[in-house]
Protein backbone atom coordinates (compact mmCIF):
# COMPACT_ATOMS: atom_id res chain seq x y z
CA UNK A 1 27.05 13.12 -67.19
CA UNK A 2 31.02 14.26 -66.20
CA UNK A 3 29.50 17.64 -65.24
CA UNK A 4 26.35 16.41 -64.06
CA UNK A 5 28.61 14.17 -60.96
CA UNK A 6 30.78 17.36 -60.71
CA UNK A 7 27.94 19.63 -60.11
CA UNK A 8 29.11 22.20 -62.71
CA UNK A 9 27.65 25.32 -63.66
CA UNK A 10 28.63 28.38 -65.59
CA UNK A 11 27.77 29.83 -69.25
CA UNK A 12 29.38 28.91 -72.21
CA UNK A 13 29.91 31.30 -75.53
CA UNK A 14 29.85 29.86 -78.75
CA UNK A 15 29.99 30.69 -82.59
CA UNK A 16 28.44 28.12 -84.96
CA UNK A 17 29.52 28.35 -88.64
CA UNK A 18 26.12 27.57 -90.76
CA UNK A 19 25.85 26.24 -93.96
CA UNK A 20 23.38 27.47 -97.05
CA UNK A 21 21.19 24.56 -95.86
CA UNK A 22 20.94 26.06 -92.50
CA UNK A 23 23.00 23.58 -90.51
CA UNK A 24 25.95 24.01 -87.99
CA UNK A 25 28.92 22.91 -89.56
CA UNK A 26 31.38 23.84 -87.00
CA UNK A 27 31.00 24.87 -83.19
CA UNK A 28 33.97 27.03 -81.23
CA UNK A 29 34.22 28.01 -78.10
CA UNK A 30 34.56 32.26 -77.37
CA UNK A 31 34.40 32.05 -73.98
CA UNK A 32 34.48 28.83 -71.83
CA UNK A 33 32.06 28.27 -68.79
CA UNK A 34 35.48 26.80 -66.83
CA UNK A 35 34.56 23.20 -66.63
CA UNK A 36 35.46 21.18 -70.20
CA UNK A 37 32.46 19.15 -69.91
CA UNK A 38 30.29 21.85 -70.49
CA UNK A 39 32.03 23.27 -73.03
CA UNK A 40 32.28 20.25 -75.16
CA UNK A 41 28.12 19.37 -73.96
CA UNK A 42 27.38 23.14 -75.36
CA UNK A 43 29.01 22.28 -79.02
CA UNK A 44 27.60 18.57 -79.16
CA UNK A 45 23.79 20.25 -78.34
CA UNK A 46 24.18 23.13 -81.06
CA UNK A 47 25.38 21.27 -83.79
CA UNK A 48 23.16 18.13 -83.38
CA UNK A 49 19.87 20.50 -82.95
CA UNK A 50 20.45 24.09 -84.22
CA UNK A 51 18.32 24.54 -87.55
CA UNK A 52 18.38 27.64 -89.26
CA UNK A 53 17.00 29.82 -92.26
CA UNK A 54 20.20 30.58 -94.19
CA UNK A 55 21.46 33.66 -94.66
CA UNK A 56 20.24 35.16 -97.96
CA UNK A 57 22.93 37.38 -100.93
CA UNK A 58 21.60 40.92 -102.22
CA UNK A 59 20.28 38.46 -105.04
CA UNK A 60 18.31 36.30 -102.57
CA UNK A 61 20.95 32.94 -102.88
CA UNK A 62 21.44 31.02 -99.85
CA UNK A 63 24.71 31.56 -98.18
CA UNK A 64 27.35 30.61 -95.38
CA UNK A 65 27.00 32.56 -92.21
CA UNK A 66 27.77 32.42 -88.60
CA UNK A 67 25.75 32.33 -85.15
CA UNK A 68 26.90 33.21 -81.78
CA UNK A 69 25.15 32.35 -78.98
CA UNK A 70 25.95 31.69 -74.95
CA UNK A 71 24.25 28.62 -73.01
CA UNK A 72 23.66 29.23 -69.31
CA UNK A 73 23.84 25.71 -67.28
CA UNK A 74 21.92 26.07 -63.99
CA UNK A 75 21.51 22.97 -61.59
CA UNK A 76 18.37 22.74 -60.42
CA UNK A 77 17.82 24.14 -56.72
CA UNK A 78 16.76 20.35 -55.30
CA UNK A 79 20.04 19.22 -56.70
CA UNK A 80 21.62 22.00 -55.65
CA UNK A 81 20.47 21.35 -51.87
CA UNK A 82 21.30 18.16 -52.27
CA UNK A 83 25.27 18.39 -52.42
């Protein structure tokens, strides 16, 4: 909502750290879009919805890995005529 009533754009980098279930553990920011909001928005989104098939050992065991990843946040033309 912050960004949203700022009228923020930019992309955001991330790296997730998954677990052997498949789940992001852990969300950091690599690059930041420049506006915190988005930043923090981009780590809350990835970690509450990212699922993944885990990583897999030579002897086919589930394992820790990691996920990087950049989110692009675009207003909407209407909106952005709307300013």
């Amino acid at each position: 909502a912050e960004a949203h009533a700022q009228r923020a754009q930019g992309s955001t980098r991330y790296r997730l750290q998954v677990s052997e279930a498949g789940r992001a553990e852990t969300c950091d920011i690599e690059r930041s879009s420049g506006n915190a909001a988005l930043d923090q928005a981009t780590c809350q989104v990835m970690t509450s919805r990212s699922r993944f098939h885990p990583a897999l050992d030579a002897a086919g065991r589930p394992g820790a890995s990691s996920f990087t990843g950049t989110i692009r946040w675009i207003l909407p033309e209407w909106l952005k005529r709307a300013a």
